[in-house]
N, C-alpha and C. Protein backbone atom coordinates (compact mmCIF):
# COMPACT_ATOMS: atom_id res chain seq x y z
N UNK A 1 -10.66 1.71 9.24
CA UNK A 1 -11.01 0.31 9.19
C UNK A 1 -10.28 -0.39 8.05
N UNK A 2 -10.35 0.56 6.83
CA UNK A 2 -9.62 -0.52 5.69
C UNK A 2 -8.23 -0.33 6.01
N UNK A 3 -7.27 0.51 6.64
CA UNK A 3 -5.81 0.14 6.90
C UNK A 3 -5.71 -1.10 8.09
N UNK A 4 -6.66 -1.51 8.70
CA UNK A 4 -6.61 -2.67 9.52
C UNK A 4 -6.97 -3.88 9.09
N UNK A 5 -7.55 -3.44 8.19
CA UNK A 5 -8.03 -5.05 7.20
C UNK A 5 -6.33 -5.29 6.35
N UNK A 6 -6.26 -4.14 5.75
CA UNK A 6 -4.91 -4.56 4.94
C UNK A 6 -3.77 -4.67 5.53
N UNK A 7 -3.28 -4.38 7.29
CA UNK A 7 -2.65 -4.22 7.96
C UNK A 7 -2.37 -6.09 8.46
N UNK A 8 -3.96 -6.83 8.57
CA UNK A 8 -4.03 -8.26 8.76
C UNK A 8 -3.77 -8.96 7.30
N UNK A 9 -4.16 -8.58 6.02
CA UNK A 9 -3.63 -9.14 4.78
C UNK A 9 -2.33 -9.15 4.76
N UNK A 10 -1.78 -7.80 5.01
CA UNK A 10 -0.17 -8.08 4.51
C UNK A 10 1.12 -7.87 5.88
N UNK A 11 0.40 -8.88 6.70
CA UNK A 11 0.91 -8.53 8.36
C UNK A 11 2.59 -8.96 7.38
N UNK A 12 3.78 -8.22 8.25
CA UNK A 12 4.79 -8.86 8.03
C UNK A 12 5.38 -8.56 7.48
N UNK A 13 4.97 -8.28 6.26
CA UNK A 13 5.73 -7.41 4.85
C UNK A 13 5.16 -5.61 4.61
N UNK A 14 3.98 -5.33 4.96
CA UNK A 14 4.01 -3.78 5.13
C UNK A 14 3.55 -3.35 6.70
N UNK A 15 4.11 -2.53 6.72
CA UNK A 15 3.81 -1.68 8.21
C UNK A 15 2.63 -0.92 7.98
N UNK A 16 2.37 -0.80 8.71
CA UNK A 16 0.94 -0.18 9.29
C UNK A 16 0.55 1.22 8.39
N UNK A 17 2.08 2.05 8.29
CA UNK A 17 1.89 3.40 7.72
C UNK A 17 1.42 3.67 6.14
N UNK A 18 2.34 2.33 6.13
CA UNK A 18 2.07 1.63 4.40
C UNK A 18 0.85 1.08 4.33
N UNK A 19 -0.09 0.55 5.28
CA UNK A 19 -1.48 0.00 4.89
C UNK A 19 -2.61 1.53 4.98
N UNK A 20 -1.80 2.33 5.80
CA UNK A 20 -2.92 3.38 5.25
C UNK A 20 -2.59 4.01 4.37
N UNK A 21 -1.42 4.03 3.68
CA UNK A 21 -1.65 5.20 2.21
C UNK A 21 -2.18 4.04 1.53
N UNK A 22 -1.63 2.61 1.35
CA UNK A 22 -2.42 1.89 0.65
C UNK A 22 -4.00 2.10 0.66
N UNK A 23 -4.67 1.73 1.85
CA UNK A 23 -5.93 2.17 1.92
C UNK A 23 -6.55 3.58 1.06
N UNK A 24 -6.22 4.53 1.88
CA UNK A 24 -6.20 5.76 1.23
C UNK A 24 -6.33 6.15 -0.16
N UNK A 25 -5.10 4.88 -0.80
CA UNK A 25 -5.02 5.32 -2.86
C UNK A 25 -6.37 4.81 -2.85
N UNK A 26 -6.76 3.53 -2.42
CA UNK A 26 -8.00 2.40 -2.47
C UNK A 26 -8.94 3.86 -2.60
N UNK A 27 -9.28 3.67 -1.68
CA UNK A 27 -10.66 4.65 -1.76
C UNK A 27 -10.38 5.98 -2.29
N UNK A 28 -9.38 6.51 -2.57
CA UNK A 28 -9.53 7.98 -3.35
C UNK A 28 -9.29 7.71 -4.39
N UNK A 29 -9.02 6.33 -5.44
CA UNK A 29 -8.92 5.68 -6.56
C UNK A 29 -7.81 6.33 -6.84
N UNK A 30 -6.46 6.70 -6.10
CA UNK A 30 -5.20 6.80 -7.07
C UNK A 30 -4.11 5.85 -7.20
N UNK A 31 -3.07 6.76 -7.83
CA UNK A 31 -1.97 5.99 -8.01
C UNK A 31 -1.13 6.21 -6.67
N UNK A 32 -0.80 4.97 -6.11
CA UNK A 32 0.41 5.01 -4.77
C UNK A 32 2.16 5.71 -5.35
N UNK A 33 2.54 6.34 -4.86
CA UNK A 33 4.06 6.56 -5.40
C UNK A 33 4.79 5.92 -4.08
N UNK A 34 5.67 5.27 -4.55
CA UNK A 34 6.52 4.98 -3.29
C UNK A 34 7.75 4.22 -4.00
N UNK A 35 8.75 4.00 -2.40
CA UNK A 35 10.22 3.60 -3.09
C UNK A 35 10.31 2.35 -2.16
N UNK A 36 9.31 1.88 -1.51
CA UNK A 36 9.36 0.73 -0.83
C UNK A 36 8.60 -0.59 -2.17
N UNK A 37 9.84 -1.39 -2.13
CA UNK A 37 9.68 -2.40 -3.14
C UNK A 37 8.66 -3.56 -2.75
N UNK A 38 8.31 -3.80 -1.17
CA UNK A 38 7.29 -4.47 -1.02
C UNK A 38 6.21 -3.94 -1.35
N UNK A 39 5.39 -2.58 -1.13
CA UNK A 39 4.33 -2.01 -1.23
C UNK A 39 4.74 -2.17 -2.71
N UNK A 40 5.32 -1.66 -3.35
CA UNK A 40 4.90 -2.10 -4.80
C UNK A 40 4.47 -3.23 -5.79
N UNK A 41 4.69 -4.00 -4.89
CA UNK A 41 4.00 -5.70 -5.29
C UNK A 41 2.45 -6.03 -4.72
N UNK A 42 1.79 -4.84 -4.25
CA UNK A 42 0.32 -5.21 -3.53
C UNK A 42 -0.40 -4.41 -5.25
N UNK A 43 -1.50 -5.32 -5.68
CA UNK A 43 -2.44 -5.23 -6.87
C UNK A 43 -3.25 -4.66 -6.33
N UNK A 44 -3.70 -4.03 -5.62
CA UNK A 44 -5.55 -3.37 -5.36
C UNK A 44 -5.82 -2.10 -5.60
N UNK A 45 -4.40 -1.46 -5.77
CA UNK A 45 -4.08 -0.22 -6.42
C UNK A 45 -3.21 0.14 -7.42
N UNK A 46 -2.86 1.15 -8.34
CA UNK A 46 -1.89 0.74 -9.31
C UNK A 46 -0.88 1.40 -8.11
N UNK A 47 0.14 1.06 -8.44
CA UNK A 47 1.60 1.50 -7.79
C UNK A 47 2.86 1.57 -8.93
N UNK A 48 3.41 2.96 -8.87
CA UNK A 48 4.33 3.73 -9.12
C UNK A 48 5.67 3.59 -7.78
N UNK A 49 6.53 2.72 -8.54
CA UNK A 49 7.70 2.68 -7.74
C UNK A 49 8.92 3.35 -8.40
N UNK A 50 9.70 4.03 -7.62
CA UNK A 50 10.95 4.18 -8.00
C UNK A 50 11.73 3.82 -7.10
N UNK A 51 12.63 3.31 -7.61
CA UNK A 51 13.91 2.75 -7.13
C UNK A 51 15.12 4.49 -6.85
N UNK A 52 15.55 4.29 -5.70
CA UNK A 52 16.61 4.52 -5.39
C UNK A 52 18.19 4.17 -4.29
């Protein structure tokens, strides 16, 4: 349910696969790692980006 709520928040700019690890950090309270520079601009989790 919460990757479909955040799936309608950030229609456009993250894909679906990206609203469930987003979800996922949400409720298991971690840190997201990822190299996608949009998901790293969503606040509801901390996010760890690296650039390559």
């Amino acid at each position: 349910m919460k990757a479909g709520e955040k799936k309608c928040k950030y229609r456009g700019s993250l894909s679906l696969a990206d609203c469930f690890a987003l979800a996922l950090a949400e409720v298991k309270e971690a840190t997201l790692l990822t190299t996608d520079s949009e998901l790293a601009k969503v606040r509801e989790v901390t996010v760890k980006h690296f650039s390559v």
